[in-house]
C-alpha atoms as a PDB file:
ATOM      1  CA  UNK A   1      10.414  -1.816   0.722  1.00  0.00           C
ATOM      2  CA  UNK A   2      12.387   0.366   3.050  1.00  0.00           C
ATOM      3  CA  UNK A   3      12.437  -0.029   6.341  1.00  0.00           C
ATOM      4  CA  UNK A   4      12.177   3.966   6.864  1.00  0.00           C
ATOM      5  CA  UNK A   5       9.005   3.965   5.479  1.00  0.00           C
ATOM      6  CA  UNK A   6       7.438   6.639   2.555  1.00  0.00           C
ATOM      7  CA  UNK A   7       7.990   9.847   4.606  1.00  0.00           C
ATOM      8  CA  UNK A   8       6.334  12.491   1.854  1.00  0.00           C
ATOM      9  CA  UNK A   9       5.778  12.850  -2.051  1.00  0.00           C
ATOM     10  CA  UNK A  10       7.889  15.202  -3.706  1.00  0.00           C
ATOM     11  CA  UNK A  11       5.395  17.288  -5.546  1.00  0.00           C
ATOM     12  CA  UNK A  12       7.789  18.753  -7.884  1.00  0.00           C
ATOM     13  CA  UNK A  13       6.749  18.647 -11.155  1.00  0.00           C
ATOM     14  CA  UNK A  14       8.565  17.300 -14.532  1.00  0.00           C
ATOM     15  CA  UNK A  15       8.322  20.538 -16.032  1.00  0.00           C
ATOM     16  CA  UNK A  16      10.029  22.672 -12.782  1.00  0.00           C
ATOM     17  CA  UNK A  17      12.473  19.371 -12.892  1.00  0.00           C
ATOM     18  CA  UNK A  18      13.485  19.993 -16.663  1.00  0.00           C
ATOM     19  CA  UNK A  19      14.237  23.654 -15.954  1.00  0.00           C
ATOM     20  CA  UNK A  20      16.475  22.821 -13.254  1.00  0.00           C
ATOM     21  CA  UNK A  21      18.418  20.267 -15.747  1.00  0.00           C
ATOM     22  CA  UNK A  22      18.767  23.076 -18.492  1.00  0.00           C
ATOM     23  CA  UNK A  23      20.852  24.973 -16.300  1.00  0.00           C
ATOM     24  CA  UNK A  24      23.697  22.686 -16.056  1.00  0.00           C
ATOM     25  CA  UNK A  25      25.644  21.309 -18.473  1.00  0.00           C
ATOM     26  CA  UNK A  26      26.707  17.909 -19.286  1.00  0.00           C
ATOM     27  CA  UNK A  27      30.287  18.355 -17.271  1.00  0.00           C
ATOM     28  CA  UNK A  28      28.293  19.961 -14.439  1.00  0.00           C
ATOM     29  CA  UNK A  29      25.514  17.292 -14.103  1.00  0.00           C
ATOM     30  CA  UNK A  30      28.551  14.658 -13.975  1.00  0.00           C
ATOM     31  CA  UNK A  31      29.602  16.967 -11.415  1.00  0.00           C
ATOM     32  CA  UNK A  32      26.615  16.839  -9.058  1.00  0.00           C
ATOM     33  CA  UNK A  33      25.410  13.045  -9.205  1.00  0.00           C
ATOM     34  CA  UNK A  34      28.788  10.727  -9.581  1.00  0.00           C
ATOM     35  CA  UNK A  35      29.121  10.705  -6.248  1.00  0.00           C
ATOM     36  CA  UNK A  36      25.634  10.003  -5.648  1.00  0.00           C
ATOM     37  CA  UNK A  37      24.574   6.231  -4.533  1.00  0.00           C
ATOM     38  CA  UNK A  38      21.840   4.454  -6.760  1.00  0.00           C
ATOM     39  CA  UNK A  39      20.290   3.699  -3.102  1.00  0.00           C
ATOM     40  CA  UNK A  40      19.568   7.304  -2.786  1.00  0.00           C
ATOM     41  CA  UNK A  41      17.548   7.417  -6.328  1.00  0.00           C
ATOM     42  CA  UNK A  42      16.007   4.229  -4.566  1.00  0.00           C
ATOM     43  CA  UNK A  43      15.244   5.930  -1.293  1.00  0.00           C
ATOM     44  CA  UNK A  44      13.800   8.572  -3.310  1.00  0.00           C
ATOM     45  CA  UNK A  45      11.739   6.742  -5.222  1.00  0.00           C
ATOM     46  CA  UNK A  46      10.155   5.417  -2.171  1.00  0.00           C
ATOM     47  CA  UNK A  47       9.238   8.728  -0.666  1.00  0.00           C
ATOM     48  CA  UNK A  48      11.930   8.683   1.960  1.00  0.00           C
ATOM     49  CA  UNK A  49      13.224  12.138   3.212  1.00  0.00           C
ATOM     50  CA  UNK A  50      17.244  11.641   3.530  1.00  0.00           C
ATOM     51  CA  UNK A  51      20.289  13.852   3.116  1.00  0.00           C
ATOM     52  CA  UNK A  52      24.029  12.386   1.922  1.00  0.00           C
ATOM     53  CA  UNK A  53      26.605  13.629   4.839  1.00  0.00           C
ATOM     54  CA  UNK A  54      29.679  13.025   6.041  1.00  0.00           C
ATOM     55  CA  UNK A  55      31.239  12.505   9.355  1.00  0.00           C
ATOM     56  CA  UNK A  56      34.823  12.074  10.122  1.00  0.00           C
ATOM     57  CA  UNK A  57      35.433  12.863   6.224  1.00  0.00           C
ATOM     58  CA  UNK A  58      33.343   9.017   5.847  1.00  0.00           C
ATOM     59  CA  UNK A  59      30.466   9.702   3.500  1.00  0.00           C
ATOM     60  CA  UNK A  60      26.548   8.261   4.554  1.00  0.00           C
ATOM     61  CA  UNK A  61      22.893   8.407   3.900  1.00  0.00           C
ATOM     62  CA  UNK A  62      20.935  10.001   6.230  1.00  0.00           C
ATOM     63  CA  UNK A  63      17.063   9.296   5.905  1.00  0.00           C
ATOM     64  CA  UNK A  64      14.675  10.688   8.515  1.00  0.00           C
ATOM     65  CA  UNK A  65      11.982   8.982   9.657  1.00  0.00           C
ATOM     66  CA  UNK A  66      10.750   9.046  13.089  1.00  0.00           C
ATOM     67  CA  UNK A  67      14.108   9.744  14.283  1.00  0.00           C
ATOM     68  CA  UNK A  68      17.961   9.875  12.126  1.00  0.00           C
ATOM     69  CA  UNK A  69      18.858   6.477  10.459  1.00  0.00           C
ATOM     70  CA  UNK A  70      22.532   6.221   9.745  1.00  0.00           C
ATOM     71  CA  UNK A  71      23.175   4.002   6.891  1.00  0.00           C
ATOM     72  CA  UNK A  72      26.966   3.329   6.495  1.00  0.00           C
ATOM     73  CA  UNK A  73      29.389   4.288   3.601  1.00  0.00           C
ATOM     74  CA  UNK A  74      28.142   3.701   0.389  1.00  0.00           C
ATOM     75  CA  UNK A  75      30.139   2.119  -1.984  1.00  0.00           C
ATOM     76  CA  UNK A  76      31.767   3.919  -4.845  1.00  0.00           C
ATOM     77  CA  UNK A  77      29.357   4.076  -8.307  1.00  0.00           C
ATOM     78  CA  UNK A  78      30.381   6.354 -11.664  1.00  0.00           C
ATOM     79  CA  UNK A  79      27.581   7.237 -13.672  1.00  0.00           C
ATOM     80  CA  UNK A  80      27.709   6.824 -17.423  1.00  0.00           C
ATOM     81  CA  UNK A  81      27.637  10.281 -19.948  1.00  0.00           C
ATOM     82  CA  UNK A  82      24.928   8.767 -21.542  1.00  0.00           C
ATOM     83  CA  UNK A  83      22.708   7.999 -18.540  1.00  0.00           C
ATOM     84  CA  UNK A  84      23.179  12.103 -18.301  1.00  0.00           C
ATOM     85  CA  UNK A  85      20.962  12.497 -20.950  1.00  0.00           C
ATOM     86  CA  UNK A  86      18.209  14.754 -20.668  1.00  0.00           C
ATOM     87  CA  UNK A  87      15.849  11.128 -20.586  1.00  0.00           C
ATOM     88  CA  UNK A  88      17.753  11.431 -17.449  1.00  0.00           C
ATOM     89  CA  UNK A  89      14.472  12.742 -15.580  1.00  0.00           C
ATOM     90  CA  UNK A  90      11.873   9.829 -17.361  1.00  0.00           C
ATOM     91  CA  UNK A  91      14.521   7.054 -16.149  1.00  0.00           C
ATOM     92  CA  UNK A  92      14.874   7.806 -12.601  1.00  0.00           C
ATOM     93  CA  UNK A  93      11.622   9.335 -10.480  1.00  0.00           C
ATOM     94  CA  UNK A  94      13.253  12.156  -9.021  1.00  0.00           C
ATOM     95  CA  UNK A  95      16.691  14.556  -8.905  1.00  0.00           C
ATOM     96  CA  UNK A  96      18.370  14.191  -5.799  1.00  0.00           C
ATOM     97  CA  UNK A  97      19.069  17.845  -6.663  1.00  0.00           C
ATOM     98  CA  UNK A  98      15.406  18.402  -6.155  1.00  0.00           C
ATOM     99  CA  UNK A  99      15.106  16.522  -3.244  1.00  0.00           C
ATOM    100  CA  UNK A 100      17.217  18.293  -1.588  1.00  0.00           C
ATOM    101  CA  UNK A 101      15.479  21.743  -2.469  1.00  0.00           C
ATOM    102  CA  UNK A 102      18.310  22.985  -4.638  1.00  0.00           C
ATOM    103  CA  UNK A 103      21.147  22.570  -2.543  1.00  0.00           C
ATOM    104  CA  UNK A 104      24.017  20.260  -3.102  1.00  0.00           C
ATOM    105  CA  UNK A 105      23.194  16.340  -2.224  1.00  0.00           C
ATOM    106  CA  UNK A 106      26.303  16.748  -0.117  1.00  0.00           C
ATOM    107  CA  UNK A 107      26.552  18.886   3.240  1.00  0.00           C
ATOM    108  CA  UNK A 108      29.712  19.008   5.595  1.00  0.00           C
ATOM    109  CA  UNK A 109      27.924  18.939   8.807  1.00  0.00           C
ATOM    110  CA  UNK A 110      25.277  16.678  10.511  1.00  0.00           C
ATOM    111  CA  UNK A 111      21.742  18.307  10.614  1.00  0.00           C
ATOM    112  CA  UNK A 112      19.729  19.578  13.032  1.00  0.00           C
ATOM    113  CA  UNK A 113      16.293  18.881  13.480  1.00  0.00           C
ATOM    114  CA  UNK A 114      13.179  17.852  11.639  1.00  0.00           C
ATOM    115  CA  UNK A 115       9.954  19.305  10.833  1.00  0.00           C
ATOM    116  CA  UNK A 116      10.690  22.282  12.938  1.00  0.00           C
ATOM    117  CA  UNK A 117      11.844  19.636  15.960  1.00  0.00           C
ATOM    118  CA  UNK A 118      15.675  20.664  16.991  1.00  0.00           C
ATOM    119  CA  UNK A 119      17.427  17.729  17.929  1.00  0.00           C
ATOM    120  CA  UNK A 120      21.138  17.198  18.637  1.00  0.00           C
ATOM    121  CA  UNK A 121      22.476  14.009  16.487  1.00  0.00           C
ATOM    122  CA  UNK A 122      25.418  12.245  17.411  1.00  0.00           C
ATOM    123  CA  UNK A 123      28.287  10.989  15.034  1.00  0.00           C
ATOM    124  CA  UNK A 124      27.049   7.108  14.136  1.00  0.00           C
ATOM    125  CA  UNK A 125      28.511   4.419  16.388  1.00  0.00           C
ATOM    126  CA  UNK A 126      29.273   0.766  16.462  1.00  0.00           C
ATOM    127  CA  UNK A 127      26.339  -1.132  17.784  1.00  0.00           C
ATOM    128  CA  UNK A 128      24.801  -4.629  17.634  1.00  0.00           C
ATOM    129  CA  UNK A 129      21.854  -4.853  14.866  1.00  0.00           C
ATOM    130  CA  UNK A 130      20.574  -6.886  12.968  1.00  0.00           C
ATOM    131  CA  UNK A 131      20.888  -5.754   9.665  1.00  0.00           C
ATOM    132  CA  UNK A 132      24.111  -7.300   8.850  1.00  0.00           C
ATOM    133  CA  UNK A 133      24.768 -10.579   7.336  1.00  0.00           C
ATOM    134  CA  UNK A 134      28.089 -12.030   7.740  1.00  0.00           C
ATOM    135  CA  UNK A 135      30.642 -14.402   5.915  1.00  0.00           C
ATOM    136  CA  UNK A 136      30.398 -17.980   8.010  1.00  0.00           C
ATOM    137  CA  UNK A 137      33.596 -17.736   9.188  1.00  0.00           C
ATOM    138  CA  UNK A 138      32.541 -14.919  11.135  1.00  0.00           C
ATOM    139  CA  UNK A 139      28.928 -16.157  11.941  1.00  0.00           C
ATOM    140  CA  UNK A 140      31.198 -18.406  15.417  1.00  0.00           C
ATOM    141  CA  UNK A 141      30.855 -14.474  17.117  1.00  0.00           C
ATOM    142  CA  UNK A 142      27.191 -14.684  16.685  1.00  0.00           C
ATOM    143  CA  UNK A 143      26.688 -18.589  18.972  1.00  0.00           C
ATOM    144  CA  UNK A 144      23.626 -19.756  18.747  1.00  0.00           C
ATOM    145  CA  UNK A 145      22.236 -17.360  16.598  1.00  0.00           C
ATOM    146  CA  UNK A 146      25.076 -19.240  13.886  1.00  0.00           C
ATOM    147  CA  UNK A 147      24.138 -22.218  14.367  1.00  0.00           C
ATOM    148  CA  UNK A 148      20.002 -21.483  13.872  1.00  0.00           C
ATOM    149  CA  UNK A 149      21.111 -20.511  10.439  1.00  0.00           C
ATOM    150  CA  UNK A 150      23.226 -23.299  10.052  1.00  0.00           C
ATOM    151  CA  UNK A 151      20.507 -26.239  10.661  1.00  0.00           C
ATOM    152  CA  UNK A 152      18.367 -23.614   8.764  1.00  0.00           C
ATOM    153  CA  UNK A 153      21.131 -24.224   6.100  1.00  0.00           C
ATOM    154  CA  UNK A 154      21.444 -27.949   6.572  1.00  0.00           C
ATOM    155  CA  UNK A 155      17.468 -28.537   6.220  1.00  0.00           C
ATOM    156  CA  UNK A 156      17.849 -26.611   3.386  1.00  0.00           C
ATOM    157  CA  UNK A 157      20.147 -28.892   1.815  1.00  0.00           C
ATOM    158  CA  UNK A 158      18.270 -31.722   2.044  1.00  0.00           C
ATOM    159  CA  UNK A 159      14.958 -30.367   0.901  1.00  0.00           C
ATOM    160  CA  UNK A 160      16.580 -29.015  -2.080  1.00  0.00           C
ATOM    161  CA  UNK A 161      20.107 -30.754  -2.567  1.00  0.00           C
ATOM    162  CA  UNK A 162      20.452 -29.072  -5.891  1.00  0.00           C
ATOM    163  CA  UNK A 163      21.068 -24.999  -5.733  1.00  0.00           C
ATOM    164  CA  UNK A 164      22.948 -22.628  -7.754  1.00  0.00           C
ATOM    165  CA  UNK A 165      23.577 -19.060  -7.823  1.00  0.00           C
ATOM    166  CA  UNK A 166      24.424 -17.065 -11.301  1.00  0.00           C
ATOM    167  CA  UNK A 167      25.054 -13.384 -12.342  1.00  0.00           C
ATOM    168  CA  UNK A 168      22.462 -11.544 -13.465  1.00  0.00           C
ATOM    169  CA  UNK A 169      23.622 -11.076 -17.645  1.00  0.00           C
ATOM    170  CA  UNK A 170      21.940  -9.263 -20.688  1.00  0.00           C
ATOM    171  CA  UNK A 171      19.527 -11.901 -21.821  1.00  0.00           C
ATOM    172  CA  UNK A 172      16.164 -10.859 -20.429  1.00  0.00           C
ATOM    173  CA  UNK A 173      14.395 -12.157 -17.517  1.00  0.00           C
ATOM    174  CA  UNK A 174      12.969 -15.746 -18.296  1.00  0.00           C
ATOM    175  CA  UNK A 175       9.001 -16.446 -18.497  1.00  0.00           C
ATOM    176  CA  UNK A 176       9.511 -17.972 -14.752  1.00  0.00           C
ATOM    177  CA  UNK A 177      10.734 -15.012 -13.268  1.00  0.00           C
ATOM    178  CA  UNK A 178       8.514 -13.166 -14.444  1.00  0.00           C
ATOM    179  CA  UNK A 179       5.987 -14.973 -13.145  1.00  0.00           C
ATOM    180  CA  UNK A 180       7.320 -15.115  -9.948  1.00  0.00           C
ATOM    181  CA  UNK A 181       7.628 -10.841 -10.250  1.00  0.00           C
ATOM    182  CA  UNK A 182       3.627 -10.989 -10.524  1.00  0.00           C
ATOM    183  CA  UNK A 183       3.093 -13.742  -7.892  1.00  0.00           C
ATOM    184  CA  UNK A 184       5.521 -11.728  -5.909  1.00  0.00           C
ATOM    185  CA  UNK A 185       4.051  -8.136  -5.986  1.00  0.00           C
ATOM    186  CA  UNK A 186       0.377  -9.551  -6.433  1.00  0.00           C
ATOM    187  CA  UNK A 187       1.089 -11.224  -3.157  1.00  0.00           C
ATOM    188  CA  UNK A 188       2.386  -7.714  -1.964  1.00  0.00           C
ATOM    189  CA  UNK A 189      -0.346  -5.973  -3.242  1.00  0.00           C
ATOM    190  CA  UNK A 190      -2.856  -7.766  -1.416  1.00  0.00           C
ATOM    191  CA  UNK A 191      -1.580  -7.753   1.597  1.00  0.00           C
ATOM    192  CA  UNK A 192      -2.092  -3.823   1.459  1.00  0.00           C
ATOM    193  CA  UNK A 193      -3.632  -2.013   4.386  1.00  0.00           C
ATOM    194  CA  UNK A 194      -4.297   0.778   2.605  1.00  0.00           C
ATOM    195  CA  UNK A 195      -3.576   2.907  -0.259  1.00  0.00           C
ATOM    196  CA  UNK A 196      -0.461   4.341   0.983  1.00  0.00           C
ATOM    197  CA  UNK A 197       1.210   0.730   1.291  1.00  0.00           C
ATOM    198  CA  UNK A 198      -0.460   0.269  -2.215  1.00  0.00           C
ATOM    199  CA  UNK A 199       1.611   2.634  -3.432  1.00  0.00           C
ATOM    200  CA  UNK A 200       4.981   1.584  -1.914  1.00  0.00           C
ATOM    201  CA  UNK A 201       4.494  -1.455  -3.584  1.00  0.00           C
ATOM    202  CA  UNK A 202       4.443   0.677  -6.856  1.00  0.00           C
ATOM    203  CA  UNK A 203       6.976   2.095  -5.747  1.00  0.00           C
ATOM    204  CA  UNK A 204       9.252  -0.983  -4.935  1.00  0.00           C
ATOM    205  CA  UNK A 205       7.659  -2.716  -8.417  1.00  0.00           C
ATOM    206  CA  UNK A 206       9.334   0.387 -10.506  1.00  0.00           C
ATOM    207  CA  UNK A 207      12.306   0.146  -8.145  1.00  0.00           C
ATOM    208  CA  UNK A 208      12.855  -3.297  -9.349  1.00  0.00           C
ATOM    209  CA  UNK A 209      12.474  -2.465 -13.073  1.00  0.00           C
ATOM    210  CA  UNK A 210      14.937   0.306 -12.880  1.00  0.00           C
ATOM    211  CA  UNK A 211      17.734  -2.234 -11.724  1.00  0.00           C
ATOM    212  CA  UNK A 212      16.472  -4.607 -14.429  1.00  0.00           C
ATOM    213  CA  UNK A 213      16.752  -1.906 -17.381  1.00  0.00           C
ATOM    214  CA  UNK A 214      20.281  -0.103 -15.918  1.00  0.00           C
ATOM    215  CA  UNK A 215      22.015  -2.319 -13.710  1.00  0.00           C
ATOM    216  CA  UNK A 216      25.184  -2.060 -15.638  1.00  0.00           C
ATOM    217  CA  UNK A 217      24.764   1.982 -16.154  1.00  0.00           C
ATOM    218  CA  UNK A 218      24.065   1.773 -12.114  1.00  0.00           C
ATOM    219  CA  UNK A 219      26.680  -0.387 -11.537  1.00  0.00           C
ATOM    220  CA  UNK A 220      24.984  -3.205  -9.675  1.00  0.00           C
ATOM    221  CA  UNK A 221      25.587  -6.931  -9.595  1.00  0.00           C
ATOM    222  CA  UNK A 222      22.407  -8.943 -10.013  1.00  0.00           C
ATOM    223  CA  UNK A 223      22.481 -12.580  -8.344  1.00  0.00           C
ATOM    224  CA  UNK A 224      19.643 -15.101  -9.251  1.00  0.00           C
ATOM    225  CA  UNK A 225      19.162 -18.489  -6.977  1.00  0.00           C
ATOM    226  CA  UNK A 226      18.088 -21.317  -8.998  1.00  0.00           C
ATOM    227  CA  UNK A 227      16.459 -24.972  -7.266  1.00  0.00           C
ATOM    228  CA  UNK A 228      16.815 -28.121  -9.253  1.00  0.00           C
ATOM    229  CA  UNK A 229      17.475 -25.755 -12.511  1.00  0.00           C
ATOM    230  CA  UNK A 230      14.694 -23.454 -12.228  1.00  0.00           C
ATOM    231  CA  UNK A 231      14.817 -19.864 -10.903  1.00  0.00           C
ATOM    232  CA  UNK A 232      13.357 -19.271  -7.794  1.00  0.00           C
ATOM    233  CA  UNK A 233      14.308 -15.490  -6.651  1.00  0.00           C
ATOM    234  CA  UNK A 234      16.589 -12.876  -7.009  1.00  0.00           C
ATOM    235  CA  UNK A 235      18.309  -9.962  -5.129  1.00  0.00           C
ATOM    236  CA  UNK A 236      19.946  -7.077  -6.425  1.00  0.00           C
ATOM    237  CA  UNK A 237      23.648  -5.629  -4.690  1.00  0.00           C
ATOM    238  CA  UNK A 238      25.900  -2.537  -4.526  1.00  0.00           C
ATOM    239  CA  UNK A 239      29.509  -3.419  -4.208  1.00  0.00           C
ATOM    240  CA  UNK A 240      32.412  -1.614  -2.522  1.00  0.00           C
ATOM    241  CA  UNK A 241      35.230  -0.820  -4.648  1.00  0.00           C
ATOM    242  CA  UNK A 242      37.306  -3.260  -2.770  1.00  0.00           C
ATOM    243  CA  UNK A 243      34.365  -6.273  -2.718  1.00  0.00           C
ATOM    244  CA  UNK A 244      34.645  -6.363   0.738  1.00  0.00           C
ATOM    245  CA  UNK A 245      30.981  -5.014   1.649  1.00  0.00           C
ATOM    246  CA  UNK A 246      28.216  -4.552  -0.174  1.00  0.00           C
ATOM    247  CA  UNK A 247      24.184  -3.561   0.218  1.00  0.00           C
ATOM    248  CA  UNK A 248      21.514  -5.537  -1.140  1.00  0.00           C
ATOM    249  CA  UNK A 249      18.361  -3.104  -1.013  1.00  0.00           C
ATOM    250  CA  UNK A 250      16.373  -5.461  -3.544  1.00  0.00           C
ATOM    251  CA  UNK A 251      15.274  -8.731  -3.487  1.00  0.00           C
ATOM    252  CA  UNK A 252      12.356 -10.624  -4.998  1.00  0.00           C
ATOM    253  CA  UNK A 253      11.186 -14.271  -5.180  1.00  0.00           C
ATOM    254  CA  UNK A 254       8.745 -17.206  -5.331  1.00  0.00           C
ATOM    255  CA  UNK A 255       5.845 -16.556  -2.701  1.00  0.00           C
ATOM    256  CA  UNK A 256       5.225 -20.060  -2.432  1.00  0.00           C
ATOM    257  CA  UNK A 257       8.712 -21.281  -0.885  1.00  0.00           C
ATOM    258  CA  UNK A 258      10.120 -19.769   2.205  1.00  0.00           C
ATOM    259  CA  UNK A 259      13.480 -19.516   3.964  1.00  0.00           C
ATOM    260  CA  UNK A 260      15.240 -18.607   0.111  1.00  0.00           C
ATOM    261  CA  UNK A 261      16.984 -15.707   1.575  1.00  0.00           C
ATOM    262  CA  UNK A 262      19.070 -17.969   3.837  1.00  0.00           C
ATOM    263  CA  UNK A 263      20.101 -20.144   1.458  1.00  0.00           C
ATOM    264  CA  UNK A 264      20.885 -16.882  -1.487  1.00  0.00           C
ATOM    265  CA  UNK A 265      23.220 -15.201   1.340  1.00  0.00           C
ATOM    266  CA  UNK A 266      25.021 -18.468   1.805  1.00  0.00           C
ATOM    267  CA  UNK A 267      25.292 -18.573  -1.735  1.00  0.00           C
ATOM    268  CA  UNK A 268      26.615 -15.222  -2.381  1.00  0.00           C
ATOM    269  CA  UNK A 269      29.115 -15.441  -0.230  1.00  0.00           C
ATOM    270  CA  UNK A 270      30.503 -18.425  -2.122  1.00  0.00           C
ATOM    271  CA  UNK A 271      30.239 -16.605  -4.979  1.00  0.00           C
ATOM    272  CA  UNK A 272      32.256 -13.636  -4.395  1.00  0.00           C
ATOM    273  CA  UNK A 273      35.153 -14.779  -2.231  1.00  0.00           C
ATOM    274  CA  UNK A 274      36.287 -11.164  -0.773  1.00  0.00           C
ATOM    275  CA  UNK A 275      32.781 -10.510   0.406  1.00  0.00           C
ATOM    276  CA  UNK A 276      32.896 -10.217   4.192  1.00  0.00           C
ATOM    277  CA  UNK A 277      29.576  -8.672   5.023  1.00  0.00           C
ATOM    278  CA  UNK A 278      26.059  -7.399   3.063  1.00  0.00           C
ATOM    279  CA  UNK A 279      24.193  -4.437   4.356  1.00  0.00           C
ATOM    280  CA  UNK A 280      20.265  -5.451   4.331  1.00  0.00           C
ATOM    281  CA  UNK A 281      19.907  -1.874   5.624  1.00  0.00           C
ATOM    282  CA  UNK A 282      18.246  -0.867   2.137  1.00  0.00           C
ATOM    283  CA  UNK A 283      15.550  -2.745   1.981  1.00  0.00           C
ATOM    284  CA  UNK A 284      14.941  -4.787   4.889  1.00  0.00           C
ATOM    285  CA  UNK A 285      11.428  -4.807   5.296  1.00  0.00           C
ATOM    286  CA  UNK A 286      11.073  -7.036   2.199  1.00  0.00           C
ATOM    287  CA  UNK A 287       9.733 -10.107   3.784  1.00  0.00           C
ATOM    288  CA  UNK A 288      12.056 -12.984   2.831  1.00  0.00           C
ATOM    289  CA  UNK A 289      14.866 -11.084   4.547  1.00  0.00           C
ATOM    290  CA  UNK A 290      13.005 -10.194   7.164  1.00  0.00           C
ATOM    291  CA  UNK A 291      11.555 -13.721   7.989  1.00  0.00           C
ATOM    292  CA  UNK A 292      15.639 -14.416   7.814  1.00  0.00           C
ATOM    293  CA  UNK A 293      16.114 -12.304  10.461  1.00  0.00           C
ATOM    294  CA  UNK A 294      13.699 -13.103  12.728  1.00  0.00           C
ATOM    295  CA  UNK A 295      14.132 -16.680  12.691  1.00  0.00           C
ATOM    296  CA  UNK A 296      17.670 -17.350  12.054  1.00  0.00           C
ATOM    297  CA  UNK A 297      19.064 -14.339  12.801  1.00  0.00           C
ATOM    298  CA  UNK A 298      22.477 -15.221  11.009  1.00  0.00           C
ATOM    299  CA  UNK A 299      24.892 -12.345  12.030  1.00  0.00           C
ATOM    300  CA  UNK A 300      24.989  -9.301  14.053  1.00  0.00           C
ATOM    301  CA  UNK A 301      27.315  -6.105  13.372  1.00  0.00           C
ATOM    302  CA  UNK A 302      27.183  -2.885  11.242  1.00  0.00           C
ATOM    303  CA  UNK A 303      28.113   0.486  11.611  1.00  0.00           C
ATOM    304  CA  UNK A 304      24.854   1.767  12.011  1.00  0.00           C
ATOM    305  CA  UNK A 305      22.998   3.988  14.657  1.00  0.00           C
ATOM    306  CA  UNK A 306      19.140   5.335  15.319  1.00  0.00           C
ATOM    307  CA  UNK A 307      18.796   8.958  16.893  1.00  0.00           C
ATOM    308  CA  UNK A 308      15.123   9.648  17.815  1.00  0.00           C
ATOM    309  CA  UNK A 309      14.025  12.646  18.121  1.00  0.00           C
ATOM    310  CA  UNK A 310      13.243  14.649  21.151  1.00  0.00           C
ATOM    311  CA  UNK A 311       9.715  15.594  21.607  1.00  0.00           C
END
C-alpha cells in the first residue's frame, strides 16, 4: 500500500457522485480527467488526501500526510471515451472531482496548510532517497550500495538460473497467479493490526483488480517474472511518454520466496531498453520492495522532497 498512509474516507455518496457526473457532458468530462494520473484514482482509492499542482509549469501529486509529499511528474495517460461512461463511477472508487470538493484537480499554486495548520511549502528539490531504482549503468554512483544488489543479483542467479520477464497480455491471469493473489493478500490480511490496516488491504486488493480489468484503458504496462517457467509475481508500471521513467505503484507475488523484487527490476530494465529509472514512490510500503530497499538498497536519486508541518 502507500507509503502516505489512508489519511480519511471520502464519505460522499454514489448518489451525490452521479449528480455531479450529470452535469457535464461527455466533451467536458474528457476535459476534467485526461490529464489526470491513474496513481491519483489509486491514491484515492487508498484514502490518501492529495492535490495535482504544478511548480515551475512541471505538473505533481501532492498527498498530505503528516507533512507535504512531493511525488514527481507523472507521466502522460489519455483516457478512453468509453471509460467516460456513466459506469465511470462503479469502475473507479471515487471522482477526483469529488475529492477535491468540486474544484478543478488542477491548482496553479502550492497550498498552504492542513487541517487548519498554515505551513509555508517549498518548491520540491533534488535530494538523496531511496525510492528510486536505477538502470545498472548508473547503480557505479551508488558504491557499495551497487554492489549489495549485485551479489544480491548474482545469488540470485544461481538459486534460480532460469528467469524470465513477459508483458502482461489479454489472456487472463493463470490458476498460479491467482493463487499467489490469495496467498499474497491472505498473508497481508493477517498480518493486520487492526481494522484500519484491514481495510487498506481491501483497498490495495481492489487496487490490483482495477489494473487487471483496465490496464490498457489506463494505459499501464503489466510485467510478470516467471522462475523455471512458472509465475512467481508481478508489478504493475506507468510509463513516460518518452520511456525514460516510469512508476511502479503495484506489485504482488509469491509469499513464500523472497528477494523477487531485485531480480523483477533487473529484469525490467532489460526489458525496456530506454528505461533509466522507476519511481517506487507509489507504493512503496508493499513489502517485497521494501525488503529491496532495506537490504540492497540498489539506487539512490529522485526528484522528490518531504515538508512537515509546523506545529
Amino acid at each position: 500500500m502507500s507509503r502516505f498512509g489512508p489519511i480519511t474516507s471520502l464519505t460522499t455518496n454514489k448518489k451525490e457522485r452521479y449528480r455531479i457526473l450529470s452535469q457535464f457532458t461527455s466533451e467536458t468530462r474528457k476535459m476534467l480527467f485526461s490529464g489526470c494520473h491513474p496513481v491519483s484514482y489509486f491514491l484515492n482509492a487508498r484514502g490518501v488526501e492529495f492535490e495535482m499542482a504544478c511548480w515551475d509549469n512541471r505538473p505533481f501529486l501532492l498527498a498530505k500526510s503528516e507533512g507535504y509529499h512531493w511525488l514527481p511528474l507523472p507521466p502522460e495517460w489519455i483516457l478512453d471515451n468509453q471509460f467516460l461512461s456513466d459506469t465511470f463511477l462503479d469502475e473507479l472508487p471515487e471522482w477526483l472531482f469529488c475529492l477535491n470538493g468540486g474544484r478543478d484537480g488542477r491548482i496553479d499554486n502550492l497550498p498552504i496548510g492542513v487541517s487548519g495548520k498554515r505551513s509555508s511549502c517549498p518548491p520540491p528539490i533534488r535530494q538523496d532517497t531511496d525510492r528510486i531504482l536505477l538502470r545498472e549503468s548508473t547503480l557505479r554512483a551508488a558504491g557499495d550500495h551497487y554492489k549489495t544488489h549485485r551479489w544480491e543479483l548474482n545469488r540470485l542467479r544461481r538459486t534460480d538460473p532460469s528467469p524470465g520477464i513477459r508483458r502482461w497480455s489479454e489472456p487472463a491471469p493463470s490458476t498460479r497467479m491467482e493463487e499467489i493473489k490469495n496467498r499474497f493478500f491472505k498473508m497481508r490480511r493477517d498480518k493486520a493490526l487492526n481494522e484500519l490496516e484491514w481495510l487498506m488491504v481491501e483497498d490495495l486488493e481492489r487496487a490490483h483488480r482495477i489494473a487487471e480489468t483496465n490496464w490498457n484503458i489506463l494505459n499501464l504496462t503489466g510485467v510478470i517474472l516467471s522462475i523455471q517457467g512458472e509465475e512467481v509475481a508481478w508489478q504493475w508500471l506507468a510509463f513516460s511518454e518518452s520511456e525514460h521513467s516510469a512508476i511502479c505503484f503495484l506489485e504482488c507475488r509469491d509469499p513464500q520466496m523472497k528477494y523477487l523484487s531485485v531480480m523483477m527490476t533487473h529484469l525490467v530494465f532489460q526489458m525496456f531498453s530506454k528505461l533509466d529509472w522507476i519511481n517506487i514512490g507509489g507504493d512503496s510500503g508493499i513489502s517485497g520492495l521494501a525488503r529491496a530497499k532495506d537490504q540492497d538498497r540498489p539506487g539512490v536519486l529522485v526528484p522528490c522532497h518531504t515538508q512537515e508541518l509546523s506545529p
